[in-house]
Protein backbone atom coordinates (compact mmCIF):
# COMPACT_ATOMS: atom_id res chain seq x y z
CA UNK A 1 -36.12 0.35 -12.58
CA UNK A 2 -35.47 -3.70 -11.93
CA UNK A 3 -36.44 -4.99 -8.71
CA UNK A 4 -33.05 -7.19 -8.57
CA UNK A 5 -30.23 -5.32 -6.63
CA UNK A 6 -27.94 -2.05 -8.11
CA UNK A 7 -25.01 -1.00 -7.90
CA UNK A 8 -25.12 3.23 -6.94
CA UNK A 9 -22.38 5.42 -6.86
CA UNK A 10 -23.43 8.21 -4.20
CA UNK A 11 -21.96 11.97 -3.87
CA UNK A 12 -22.46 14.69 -2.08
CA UNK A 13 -22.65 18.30 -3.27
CA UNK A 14 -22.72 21.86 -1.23
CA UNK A 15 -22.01 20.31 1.80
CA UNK A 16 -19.59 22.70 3.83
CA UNK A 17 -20.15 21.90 7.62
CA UNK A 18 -20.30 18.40 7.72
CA UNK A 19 -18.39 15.34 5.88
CA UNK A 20 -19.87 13.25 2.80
CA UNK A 21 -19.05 10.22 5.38
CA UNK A 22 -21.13 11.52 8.14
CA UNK A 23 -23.92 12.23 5.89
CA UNK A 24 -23.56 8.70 4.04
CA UNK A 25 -23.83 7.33 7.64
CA UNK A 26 -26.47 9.11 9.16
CA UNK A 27 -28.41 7.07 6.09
CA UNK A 28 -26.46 4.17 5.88
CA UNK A 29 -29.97 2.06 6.24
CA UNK A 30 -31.43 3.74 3.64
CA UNK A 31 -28.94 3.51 1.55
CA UNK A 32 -28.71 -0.50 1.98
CA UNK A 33 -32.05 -0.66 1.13
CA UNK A 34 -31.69 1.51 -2.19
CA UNK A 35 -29.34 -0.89 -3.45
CA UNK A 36 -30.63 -4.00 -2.12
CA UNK A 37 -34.16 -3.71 -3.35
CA UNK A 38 -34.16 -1.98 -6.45
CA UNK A 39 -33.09 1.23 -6.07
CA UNK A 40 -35.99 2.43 -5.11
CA UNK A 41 -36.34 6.29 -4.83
CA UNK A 42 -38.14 6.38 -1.54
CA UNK A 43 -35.29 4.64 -0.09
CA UNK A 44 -33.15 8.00 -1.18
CA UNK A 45 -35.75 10.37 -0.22
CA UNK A 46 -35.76 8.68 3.26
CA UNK A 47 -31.73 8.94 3.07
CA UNK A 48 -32.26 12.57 2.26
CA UNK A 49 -34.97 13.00 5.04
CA UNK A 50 -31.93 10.84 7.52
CA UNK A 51 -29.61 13.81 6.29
CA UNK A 52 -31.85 16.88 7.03
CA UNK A 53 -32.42 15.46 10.50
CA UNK A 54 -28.81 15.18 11.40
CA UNK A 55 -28.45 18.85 9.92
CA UNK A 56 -31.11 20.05 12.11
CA UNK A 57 -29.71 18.31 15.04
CA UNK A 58 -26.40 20.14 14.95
CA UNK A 59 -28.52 23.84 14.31
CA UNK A 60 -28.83 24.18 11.12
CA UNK A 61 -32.82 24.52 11.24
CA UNK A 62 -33.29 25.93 7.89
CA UNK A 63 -30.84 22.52 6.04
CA UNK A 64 -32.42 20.85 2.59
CA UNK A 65 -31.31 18.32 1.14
CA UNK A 66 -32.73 17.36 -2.69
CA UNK A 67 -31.56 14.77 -4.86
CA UNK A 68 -31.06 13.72 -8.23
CA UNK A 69 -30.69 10.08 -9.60
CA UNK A 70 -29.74 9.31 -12.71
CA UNK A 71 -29.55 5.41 -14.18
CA UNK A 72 -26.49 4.82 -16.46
CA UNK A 73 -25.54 1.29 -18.43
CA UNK A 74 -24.86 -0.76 -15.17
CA UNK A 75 -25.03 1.18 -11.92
CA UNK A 76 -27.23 4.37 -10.81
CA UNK A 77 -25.36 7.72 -10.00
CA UNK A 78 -27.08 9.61 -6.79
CA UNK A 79 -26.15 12.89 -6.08
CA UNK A 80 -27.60 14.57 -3.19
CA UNK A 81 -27.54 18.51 -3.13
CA UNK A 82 -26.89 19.89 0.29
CA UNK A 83 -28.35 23.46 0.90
CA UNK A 84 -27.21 23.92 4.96
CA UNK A 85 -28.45 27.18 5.69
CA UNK A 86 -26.87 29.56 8.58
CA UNK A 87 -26.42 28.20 12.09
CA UNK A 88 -29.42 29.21 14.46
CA UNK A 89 -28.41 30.19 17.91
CA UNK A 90 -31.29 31.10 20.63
CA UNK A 91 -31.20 34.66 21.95
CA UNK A 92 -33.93 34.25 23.97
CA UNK A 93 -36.69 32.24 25.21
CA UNK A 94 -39.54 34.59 26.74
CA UNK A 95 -42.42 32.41 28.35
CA UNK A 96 -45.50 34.15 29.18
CA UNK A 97 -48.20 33.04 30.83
CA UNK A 98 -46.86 31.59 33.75
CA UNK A 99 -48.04 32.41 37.61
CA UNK A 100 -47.20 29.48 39.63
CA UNK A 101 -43.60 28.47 38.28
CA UNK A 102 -41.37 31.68 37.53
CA UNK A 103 -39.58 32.51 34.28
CA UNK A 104 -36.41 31.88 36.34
CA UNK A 105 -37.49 28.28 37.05
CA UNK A 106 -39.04 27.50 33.77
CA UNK A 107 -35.71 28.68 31.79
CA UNK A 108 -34.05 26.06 33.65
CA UNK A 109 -35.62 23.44 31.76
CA UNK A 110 -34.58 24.72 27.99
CA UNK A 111 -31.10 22.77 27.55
CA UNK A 112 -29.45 23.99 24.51
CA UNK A 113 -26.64 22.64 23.13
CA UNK A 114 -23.48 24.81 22.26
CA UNK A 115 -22.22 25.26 18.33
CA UNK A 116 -19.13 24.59 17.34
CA UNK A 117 -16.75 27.71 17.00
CA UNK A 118 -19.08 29.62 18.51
CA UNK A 119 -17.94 29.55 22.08
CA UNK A 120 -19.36 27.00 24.93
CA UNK A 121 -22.45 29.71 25.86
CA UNK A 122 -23.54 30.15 22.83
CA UNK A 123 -27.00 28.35 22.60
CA UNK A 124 -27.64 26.28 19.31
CA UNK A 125 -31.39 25.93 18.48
CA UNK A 126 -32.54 22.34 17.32
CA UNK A 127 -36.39 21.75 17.14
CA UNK A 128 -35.63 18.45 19.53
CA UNK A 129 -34.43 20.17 22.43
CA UNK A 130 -37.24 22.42 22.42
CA UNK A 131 -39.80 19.72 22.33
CA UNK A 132 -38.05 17.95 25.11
CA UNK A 133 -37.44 21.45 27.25
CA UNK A 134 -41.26 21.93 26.50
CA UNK A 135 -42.32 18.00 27.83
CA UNK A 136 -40.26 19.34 30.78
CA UNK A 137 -42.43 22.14 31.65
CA UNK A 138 -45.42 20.50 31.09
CA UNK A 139 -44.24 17.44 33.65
CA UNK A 140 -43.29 20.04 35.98
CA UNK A 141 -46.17 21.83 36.20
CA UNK A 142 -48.55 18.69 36.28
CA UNK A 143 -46.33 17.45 39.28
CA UNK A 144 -47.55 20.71 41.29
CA UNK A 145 -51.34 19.76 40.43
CA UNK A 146 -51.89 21.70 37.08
CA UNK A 147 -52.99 18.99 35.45
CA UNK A 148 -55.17 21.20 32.46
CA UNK A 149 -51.86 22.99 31.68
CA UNK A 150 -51.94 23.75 28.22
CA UNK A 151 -48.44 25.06 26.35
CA UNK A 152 -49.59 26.61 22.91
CA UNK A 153 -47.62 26.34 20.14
CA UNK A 154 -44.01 28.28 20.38
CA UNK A 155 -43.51 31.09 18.00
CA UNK A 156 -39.92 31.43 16.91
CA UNK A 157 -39.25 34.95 15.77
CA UNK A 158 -35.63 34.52 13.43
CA UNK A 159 -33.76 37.75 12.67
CA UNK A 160 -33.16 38.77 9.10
CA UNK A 161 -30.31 36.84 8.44
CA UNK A 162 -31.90 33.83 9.95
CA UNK A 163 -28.77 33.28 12.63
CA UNK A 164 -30.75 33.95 15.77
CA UNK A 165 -34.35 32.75 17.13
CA UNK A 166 -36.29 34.45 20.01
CA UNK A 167 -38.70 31.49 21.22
CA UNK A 168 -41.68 33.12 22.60
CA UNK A 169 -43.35 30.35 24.89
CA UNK A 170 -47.23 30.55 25.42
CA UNK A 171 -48.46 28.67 28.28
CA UNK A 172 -52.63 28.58 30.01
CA UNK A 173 -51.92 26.98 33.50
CA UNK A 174 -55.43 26.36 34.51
CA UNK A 175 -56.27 25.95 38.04
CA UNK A 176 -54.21 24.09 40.63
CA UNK A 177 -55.97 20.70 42.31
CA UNK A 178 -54.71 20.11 46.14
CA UNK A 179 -56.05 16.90 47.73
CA UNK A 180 -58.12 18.10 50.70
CA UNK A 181 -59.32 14.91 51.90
CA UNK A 182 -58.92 11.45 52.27
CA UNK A 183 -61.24 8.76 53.23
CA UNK A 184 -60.48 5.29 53.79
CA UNK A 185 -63.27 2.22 53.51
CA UNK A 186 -63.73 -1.12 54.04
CA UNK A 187 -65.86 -3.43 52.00
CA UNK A 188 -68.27 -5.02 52.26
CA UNK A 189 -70.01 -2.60 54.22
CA UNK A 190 -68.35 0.49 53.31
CA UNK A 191 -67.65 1.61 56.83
CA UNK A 192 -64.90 4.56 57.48
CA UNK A 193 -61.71 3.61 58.76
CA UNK A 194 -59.08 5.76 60.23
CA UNK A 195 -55.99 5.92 57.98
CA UNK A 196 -53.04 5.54 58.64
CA UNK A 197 -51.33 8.86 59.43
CA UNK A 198 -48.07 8.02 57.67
CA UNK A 199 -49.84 7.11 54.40
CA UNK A 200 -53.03 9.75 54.16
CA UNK A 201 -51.47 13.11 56.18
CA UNK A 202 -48.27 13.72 53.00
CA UNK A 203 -51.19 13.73 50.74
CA UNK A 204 -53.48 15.93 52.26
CA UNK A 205 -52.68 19.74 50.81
CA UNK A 206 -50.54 18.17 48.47
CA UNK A 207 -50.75 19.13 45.02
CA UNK A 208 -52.59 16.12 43.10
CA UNK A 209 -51.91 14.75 40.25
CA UNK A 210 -53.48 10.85 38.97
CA UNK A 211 -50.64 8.69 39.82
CA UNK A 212 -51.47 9.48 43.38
CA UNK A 213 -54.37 7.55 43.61
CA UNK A 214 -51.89 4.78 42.22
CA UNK A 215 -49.52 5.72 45.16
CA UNK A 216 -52.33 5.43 47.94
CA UNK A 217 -53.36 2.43 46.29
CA UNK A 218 -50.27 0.74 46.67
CA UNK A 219 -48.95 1.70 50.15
CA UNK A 220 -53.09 0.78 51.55
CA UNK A 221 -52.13 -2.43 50.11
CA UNK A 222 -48.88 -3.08 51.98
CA UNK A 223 -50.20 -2.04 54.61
CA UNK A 224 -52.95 -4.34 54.68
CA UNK A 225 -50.54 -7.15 53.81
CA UNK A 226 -48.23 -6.46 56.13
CA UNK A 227 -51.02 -6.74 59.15
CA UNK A 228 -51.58 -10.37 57.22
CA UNK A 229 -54.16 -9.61 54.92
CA UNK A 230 -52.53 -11.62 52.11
CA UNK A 231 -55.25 -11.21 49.22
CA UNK A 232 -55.99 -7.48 50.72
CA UNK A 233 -57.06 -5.43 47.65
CA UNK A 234 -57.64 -2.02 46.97
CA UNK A 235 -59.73 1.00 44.23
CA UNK A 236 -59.01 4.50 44.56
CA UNK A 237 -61.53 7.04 42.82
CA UNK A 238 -60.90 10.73 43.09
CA UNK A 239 -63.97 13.43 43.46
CA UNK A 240 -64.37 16.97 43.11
CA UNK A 241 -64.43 19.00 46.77
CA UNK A 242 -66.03 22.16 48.09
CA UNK A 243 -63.85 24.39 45.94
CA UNK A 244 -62.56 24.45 42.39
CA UNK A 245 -59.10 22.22 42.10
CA UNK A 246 -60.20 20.37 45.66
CA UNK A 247 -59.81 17.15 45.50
CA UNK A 248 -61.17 14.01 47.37
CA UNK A 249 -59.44 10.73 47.30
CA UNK A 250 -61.90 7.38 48.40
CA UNK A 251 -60.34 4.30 48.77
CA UNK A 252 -62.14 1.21 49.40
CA UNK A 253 -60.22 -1.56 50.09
CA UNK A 254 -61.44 -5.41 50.34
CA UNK A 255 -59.04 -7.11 52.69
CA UNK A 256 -59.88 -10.30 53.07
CA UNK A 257 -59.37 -12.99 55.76
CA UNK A 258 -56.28 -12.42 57.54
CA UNK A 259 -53.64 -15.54 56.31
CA UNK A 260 -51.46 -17.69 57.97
CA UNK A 261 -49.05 -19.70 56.47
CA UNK A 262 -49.89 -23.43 56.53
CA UNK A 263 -47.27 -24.98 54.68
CA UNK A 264 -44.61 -23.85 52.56
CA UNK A 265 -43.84 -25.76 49.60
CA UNK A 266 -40.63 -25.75 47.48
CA UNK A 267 -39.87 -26.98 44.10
CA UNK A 268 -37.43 -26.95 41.29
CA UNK A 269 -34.30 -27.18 43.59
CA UNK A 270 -32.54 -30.13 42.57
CA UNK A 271 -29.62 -29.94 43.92
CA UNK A 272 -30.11 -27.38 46.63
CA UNK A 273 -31.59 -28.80 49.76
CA UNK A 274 -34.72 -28.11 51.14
CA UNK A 275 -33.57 -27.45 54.69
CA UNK A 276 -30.41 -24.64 53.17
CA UNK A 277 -33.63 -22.68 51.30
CA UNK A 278 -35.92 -22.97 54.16
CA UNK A 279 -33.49 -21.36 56.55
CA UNK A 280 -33.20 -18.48 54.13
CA UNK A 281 -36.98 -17.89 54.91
CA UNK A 282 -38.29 -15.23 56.90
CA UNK A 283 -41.81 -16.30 56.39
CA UNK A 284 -42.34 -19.75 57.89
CA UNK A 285 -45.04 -22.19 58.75
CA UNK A 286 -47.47 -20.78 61.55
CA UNK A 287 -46.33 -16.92 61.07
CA UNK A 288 -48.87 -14.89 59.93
CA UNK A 289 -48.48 -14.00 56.40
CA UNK A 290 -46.35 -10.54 55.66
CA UNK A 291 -45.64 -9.13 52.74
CA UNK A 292 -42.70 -7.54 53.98
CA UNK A 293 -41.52 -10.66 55.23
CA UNK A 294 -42.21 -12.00 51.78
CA UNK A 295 -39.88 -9.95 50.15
CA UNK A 296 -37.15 -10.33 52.65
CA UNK A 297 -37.55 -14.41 51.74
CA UNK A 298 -36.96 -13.64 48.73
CA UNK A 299 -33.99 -11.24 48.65
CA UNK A 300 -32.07 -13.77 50.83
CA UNK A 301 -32.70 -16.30 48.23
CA UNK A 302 -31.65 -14.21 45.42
CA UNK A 303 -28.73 -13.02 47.53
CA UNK A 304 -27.29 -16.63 47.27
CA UNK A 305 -26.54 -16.57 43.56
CA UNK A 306 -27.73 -20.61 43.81
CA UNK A 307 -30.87 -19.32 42.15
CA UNK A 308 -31.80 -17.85 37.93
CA UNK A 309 -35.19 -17.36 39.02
CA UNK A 310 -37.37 -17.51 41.79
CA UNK A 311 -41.15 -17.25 42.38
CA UNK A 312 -43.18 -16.99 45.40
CA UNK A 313 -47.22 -17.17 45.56
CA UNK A 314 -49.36 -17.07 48.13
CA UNK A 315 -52.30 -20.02 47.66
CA UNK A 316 -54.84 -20.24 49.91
CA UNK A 317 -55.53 -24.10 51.26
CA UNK A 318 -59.79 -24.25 51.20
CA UNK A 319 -59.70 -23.46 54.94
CA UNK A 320 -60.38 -19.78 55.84
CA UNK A 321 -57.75 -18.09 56.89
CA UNK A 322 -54.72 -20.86 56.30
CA UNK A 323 -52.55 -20.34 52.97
CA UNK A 324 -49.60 -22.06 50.94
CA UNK A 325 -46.41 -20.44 50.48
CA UNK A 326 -45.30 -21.70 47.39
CA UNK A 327 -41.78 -21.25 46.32
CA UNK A 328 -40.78 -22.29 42.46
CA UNK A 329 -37.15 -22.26 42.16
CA UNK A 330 -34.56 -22.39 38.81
CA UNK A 331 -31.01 -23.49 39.93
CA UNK A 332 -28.21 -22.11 38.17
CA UNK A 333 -24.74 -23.89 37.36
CA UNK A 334 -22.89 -24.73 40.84
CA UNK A 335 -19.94 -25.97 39.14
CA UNK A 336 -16.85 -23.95 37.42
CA UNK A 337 -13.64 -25.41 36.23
CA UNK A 338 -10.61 -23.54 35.17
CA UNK A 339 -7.07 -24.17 33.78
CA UNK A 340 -4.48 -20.99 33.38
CA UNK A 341 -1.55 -21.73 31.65
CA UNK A 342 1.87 -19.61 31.94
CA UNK A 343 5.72 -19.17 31.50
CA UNK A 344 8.12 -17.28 33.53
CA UNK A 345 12.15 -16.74 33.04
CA UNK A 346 12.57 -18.28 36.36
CA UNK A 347 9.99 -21.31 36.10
CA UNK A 348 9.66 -21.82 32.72
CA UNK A 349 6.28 -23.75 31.50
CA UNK A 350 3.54 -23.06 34.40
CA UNK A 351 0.11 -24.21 34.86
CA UNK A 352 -2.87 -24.05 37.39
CA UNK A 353 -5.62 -26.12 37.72
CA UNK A 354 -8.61 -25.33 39.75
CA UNK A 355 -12.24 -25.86 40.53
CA UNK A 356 -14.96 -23.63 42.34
CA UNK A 357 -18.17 -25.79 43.58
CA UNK A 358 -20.35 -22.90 45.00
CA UNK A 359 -23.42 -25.15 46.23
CA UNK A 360 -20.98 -27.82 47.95
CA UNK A 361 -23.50 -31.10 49.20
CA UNK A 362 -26.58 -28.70 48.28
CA UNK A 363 -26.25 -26.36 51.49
CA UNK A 364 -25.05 -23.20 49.77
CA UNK A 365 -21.13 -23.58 50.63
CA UNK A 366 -18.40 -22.70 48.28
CA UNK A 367 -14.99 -25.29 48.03
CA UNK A 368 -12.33 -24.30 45.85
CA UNK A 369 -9.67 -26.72 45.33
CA UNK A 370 -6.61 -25.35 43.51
CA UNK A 371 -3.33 -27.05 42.29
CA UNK A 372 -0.54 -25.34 40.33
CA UNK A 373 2.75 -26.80 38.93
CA UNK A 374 6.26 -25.84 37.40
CA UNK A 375 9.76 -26.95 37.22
CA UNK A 376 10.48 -24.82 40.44
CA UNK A 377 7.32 -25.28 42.09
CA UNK A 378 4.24 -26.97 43.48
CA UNK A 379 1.47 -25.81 45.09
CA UNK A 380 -2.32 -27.06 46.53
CA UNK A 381 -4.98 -25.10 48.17
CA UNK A 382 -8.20 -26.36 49.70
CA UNK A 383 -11.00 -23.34 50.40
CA UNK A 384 -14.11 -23.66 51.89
CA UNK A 385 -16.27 -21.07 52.33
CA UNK A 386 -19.47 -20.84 54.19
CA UNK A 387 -21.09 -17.59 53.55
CA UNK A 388 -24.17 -18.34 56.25
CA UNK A 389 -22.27 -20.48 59.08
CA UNK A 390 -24.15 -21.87 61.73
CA UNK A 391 -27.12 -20.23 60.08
CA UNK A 392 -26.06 -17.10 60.84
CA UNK A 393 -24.67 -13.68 59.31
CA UNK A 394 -21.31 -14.54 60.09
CA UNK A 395 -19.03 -15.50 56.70
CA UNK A 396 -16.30 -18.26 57.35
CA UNK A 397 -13.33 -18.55 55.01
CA UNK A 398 -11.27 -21.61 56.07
CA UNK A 399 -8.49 -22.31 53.33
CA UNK A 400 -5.86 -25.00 54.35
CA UNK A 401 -2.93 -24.89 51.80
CA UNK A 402 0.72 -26.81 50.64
CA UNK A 403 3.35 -24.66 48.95
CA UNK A 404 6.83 -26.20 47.92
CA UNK A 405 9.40 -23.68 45.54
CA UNK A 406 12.64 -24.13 44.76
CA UNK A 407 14.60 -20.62 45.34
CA UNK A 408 18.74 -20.29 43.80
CA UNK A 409 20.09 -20.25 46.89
CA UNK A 410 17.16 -22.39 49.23
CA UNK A 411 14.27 -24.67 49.00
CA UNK A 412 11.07 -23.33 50.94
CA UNK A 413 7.82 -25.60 52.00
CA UNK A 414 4.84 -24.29 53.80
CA UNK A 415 1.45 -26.15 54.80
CA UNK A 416 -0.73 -23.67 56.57
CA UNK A 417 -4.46 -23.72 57.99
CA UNK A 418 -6.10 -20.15 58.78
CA UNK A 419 -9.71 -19.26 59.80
CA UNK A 420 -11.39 -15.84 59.26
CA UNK A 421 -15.01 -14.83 60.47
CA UNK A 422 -16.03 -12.30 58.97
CA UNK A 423 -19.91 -9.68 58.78
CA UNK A 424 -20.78 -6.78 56.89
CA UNK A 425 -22.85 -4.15 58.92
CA UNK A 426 -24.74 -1.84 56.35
CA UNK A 427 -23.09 -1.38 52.98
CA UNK A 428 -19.57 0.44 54.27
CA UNK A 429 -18.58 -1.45 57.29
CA UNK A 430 -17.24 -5.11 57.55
CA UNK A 431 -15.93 -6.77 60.76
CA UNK A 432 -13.74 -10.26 60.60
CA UNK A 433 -11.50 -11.53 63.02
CA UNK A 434 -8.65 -14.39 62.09
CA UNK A 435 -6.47 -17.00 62.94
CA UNK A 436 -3.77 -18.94 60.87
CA UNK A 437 -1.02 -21.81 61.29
């Protein structure tokens, strides 16, 4: 065939269950590409492969679909042949094996889909949902420390007629590893340290399984930084115990010089001044460095919205013990105009104007100057809103506003000032007291 494009004209034959445009779709890629570059027949066996899959995916495990493709003077005819095969339901999935985790348990995790027509219990097979049901098992039983478990292949017993499938589910636990021990160095010398009983005593007679070692590794780590050990490392290494399936977790961990923070250094804020993103820090000049505190400096910056992106490092200065913090900011647009247009039957042509600067003089404040206008009415509104006042927790809202409307029967004017305080407390209480004129 020519490598330029063609022009097929597809059908679909023997398919009862599902449409000719659900088929064509599930390959619609495929399909492209047939026509597109060449017509290529492994484009159309990859549209019949697209076409079997979306069979099997609905229960129909035993669906074929063949082809046929047949150049005429200007275009190429494909017809695919459809041969669907019965539905396959499950009626039963018997694993054997199994000591630790029950039958009862283990069912749990084989999800099956329900066939159409065939009532909402009724269990359709598809080969996916058994991998993923069998991925399941597996995770589960590594999570309680079987980490040789071994599921053999399933062998799927179908009845004459092909309809039903008992899945008979093989599986070779192996032995169960339970940390028994955990011992905490230091380097250089390798001395034994007491650990600390809120990270080591979960783990011992736990089951284990290897991202523990990543867990310990991690919370020795904040731990270390959060008693100021800023460059505070850590390497976890697992050995066999006593007993079959014991395990023994060693951690040696390299903490450093304890830090504290010299200077802290800010750039990229334009706009923003130094002093507003210096008073969202918890970790200041002359604290000793936390990490904890470290992320806490950083949330409150992010919880501004003044900021796209924001990076913190911890440099030490050449003198032991004394370190940098060094905060790289990326400001993000303060500045956000609007104009909403209107009519009404009463006020005709409408339209409001406004503004919102949400970094007002660099300090974080929001002002929101409004103005609207129609043949009945005129209004102005001045808000400023400091979410931090006085450096504190406390919100104040403090909009002063002009309002002028001309009613049928009466013409009303109102200027107004009002003050609110407001402060959340957790995520589901707030508490704001106001005043107006």
């Amino acid at each position: 065939m020519a490598s330029t494009s063609c022009e097929p004209i597809i059908s679909v034959e023997g398919n009862k269950t599902l449409g000719k445009r659900l088929l064509i779709k599930s390959s619609a890629q495929e399909l492209k590409d047939f026509s597109e570059k060449g017509c290529r027949p492994a484009d159309i066996d990859d549209a019949a492969y697209q076409m079997e899959t979306l069979y099997r995916s609905r229960g129909y495990a035993f669906a074929r679909v063949a082809y046929r493709i047949t150049p005429q003077k200007k275009k190429v005819a494909v017809v695919f042949e459809v041969s669907e095969g019965p539905l396959v339901t499950v009626e039963a999935v018997n694993v054997t094996g199994n000591a630790h985790l029950d039958s009862t348990q283990l069912n749990t995790f084989f999800r099956w889909q329900s066939g159409p027509g065939i009532g909402e219990s009724t269990p359709i097979f598809t080969q996916s949902a058994l991998d993923q049901a069998l991925s399941q098992v597996a995770d589960a039983y590594i999570l309680q420390g079987f980490r040789d478990i071994v599921i053999d292949k399933p062998r799927l017993a179908f009845s004459n007629d092909r309809t039903r499938v008992t899945i008979d589910v093989p599986i070779r636990e192996g032995i169960q590893y339970i940390v028994r021990q955990v011992l905490v160095r230091e380097a250089p010398d390798g001395r034994e340290i007491p650990c600390t009983p809120s990270l080591c005593e979960p783990l011992i007679g736990a089951p284990y399984y290897r991202r523990k070692r990543a867990l310990l590794n991690n919370a020795l780590v904040n731990d270390y930084r959060n008693s100021g050990y800023a460059w505070a490392k850590a390497l976890v290494k697992e050995e066999t115990g006593n007993r079959p399936g014991d395990v023994v977790l060693i951690a040696t961990v390299t903490p450093g010089s304890i830090a504290t923070i010299d200077r802290v250094v800010i750039k990229g804020n334009t706009k923003t001044r130094e002093t507003f993103i210096r008073s969202r820090l918890s970790l200041l000049p002359g604290d000793v460095y936390s990490e904890e505190k470290e992320r806490k400096s950083f949330r409150e910056l992010f919880r501004t919205g003044l900021f796209s992106t924001i990076d913190m490092e911890i440099t030490p200065t050449g003198e032991k013990g004394r370190a940098d913090l060094r905060i790289t900011v990326k400001e993000t647009a303060f500045t956000e105009l609007y104009v909403e247009p209107g009519w009404g039957s009463y006020e005709l042509a409408r339209i409001k104007v406004g503004a919102k600067q949400r970094n007002l003089f660099g300090t974080g404040m929001i002002f929101n100057p409004e103005a609207g206008v129609s043949t009945k009415d005129h209004r102005l509104s001045l808000r400023l809103t400091d979410p931090w006042f006085f450096n504190t927790l406390i919100t104040a809202d403090l909009p002063t506003y002009y309002h002028y409307r001309e009613e049928p029967s009466f013409t009303r004017s109102d200027l107004g000032f009002s003050a609110t305080f407001s402060r959340s407390f957790g995520n589901d209480w707030k508490g704001a007291i106001g005043y107006g004129l």
